[in-house]
Protein backbone atom coordinates (compact mmCIF):
# COMPACT_ATOMS: atom_id res chain seq x y z
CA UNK A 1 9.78 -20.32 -9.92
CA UNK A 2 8.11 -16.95 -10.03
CA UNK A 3 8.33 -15.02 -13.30
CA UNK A 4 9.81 -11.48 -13.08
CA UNK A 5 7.31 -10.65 -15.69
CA UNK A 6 4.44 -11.57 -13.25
CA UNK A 7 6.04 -10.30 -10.33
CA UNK A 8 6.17 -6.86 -12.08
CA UNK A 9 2.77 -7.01 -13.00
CA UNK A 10 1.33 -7.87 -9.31
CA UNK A 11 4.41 -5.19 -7.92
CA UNK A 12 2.05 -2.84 -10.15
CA UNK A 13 -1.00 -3.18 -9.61
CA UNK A 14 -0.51 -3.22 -5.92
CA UNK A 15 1.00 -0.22 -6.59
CA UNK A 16 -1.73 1.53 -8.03
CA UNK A 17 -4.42 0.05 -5.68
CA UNK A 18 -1.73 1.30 -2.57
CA UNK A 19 -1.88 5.09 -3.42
CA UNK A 20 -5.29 5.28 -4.91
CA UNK A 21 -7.82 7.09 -3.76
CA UNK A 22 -10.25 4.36 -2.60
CA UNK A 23 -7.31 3.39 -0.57
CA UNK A 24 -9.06 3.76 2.67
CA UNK A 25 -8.66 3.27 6.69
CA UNK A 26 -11.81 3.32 8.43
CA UNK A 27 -13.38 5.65 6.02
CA UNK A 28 -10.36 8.06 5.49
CA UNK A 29 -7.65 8.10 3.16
CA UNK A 30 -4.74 5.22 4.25
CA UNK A 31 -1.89 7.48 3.09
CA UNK A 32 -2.81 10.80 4.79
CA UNK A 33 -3.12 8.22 8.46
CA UNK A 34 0.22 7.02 7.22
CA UNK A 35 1.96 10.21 7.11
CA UNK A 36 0.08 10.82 11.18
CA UNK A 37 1.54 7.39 12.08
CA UNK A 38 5.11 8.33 10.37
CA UNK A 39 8.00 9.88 12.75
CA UNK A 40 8.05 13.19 12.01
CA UNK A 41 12.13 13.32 12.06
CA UNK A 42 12.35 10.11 9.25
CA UNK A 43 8.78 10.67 7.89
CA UNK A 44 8.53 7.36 6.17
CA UNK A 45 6.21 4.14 6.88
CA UNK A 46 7.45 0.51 6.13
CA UNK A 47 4.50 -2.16 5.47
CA UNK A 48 6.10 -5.74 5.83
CA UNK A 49 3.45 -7.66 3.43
CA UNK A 50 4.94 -11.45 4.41
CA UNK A 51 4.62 -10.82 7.82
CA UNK A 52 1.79 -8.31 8.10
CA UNK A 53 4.26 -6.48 10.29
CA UNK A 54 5.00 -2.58 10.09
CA UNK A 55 7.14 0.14 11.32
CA UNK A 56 6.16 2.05 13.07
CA UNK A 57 4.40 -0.26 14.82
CA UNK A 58 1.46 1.97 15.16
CA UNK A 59 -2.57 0.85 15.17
CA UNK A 60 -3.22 2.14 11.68
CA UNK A 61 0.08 0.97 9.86
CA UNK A 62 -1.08 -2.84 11.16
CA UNK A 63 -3.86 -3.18 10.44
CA UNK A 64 -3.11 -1.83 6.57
CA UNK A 65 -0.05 -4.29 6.76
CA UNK A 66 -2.40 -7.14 7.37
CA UNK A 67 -5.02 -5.81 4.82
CA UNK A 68 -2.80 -5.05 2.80
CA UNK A 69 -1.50 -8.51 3.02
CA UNK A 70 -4.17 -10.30 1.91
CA UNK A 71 -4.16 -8.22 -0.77
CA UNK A 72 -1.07 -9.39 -2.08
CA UNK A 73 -2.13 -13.36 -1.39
CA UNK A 74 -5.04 -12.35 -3.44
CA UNK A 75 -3.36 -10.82 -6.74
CA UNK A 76 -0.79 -13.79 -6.37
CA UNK A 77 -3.34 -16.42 -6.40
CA UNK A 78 -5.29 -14.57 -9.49
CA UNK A 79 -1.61 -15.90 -11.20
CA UNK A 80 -1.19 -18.93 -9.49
CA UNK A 81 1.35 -18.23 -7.06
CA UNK A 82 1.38 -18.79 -3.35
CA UNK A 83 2.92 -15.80 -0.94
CA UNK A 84 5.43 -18.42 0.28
CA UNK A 85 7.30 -18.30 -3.09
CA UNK A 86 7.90 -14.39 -2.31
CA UNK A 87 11.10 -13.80 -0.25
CA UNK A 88 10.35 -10.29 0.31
CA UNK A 89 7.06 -8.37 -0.19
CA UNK A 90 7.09 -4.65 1.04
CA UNK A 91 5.70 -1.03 0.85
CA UNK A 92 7.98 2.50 1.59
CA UNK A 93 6.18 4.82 1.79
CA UNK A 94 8.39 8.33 2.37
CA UNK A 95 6.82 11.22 3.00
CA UNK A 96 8.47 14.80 2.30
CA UNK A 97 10.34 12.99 -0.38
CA UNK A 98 10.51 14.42 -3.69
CA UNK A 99 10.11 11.86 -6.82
CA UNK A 100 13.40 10.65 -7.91
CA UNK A 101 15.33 12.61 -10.46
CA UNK A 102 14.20 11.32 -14.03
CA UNK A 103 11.27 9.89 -12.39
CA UNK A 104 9.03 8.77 -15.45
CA UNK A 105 6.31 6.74 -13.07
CA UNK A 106 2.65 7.43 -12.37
CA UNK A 107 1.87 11.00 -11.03
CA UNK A 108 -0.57 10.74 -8.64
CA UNK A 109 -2.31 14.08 -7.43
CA UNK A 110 0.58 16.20 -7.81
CA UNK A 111 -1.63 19.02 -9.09
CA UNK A 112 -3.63 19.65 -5.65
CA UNK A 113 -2.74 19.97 -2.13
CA UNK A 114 -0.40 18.20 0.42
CA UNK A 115 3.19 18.14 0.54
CA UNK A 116 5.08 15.07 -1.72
CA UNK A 117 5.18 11.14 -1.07
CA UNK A 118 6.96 8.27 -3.02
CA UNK A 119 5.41 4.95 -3.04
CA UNK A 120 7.57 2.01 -3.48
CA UNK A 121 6.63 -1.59 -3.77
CA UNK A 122 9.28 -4.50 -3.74
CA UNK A 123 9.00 -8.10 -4.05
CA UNK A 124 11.17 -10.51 -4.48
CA UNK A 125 11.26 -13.85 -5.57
CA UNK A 126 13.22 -16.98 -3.25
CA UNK A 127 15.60 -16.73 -6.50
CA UNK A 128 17.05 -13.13 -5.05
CA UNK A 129 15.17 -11.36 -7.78
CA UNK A 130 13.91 -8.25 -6.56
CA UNK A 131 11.26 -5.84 -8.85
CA UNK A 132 10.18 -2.54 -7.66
CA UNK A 133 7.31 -0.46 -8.79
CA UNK A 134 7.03 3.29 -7.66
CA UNK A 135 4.72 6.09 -7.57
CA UNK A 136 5.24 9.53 -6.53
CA UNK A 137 2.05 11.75 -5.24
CA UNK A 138 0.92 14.45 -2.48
CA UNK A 139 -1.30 13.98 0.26
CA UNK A 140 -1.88 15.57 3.16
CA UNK A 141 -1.18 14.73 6.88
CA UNK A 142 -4.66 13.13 8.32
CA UNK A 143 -6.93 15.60 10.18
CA UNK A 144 -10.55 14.03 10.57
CA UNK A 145 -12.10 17.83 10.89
CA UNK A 146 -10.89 18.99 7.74
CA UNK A 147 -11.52 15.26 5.49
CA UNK A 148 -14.60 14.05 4.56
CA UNK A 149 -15.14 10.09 5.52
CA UNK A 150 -16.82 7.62 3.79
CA UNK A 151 -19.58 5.88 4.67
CA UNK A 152 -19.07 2.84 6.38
CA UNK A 153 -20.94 0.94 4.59
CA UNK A 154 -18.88 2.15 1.64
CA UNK A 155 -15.73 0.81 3.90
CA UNK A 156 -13.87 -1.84 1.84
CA UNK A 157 -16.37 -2.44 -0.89
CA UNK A 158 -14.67 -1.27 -3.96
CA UNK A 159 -11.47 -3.91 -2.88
CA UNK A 160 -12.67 -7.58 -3.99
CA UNK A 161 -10.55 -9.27 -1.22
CA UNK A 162 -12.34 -7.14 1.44
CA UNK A 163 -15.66 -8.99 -0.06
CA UNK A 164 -14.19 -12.21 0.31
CA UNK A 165 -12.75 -11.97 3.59
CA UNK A 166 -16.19 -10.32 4.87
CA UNK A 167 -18.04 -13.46 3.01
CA UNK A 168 -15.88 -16.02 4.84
CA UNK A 169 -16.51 -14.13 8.25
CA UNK A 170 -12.78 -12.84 8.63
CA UNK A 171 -12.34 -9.27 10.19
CA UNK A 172 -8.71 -9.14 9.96
């Protein structure tokens, strides 16, 4: 049995790695090719962590799903917990979406440019227990002649289960 505790704690910090800036998708920032990949009538991008599934089902929004995947299996083993105790393990993210009312979460880059996201992790525990963790922010829609990339050899190295999955020869 997962603790809720724990379970917030991991829903957290994915969180905060998830809309962070060194966040990236081949050398731009994940959220802003999110919000390209996103529908423009429901503006909103669902990353099904258990599965490594999302929707839309788009290039991009897979491959973070899978990344973003190991992730998860990563900050669950740093507690001793296997992703096959998690019944559900998610990411919304909605574009256009203003943060909730009495929103008292993380900020992130609200002050700058971009129109408004909201960020929300769930997981849930084979109990039923569900914890979310939210974030509101702005970014902008991706446009590779107005963003600056990183270098690729810059690609991944700030995330410690990119190292490890590059060490063991994986290129999920």
């Amino acid at each position: 049995m997962v603790r809720t505790k724990t379970l917030r704690h991991v829903a957290s910090g994915l969180r905060d790695a998830f809309v962070g800036r060194n966040n990236d998708q081949d050398g731009y920032w994940a959220l802003g090719k999110l919000y390209a990949a996103a529908d423009p009538a429901t503006p909103s991008v669902v990353l099904d962590l258990r599965a490594g599934g999302a929707t839309p089902p788009a290039p991009d929004c897979l491959a973070m799903a899978r990344r973003w995947a190991d992730y998860l299996a990563w900050a669950l083993g740093a507690h001793g917990i296997a992703v096959p105790a998690l019944a559900r393990a998610e990411v919304l993210v909605e574009f256009d979406a203003a943060p909730d009312a009495g929103f008292a979460g993380p900020m992130r880059y609200l002050a700058g440019y971009g129109k408004p996201f909201r960020c929300t992790v769930t997981l849930g525990d084979d109990a039923g227990r569900l914890v979310q963790s939210r974030a509101c922010g702005r970014c902008w829609l991706h446009d590779p002649g107005r963003e600056s990339r990183r270098h690729p050899a810059d690609w991944g190295r700030l995330r410690p289960h990119a190292r490890r999955r590059a060490a063991a020869g994986g290129d999920r």
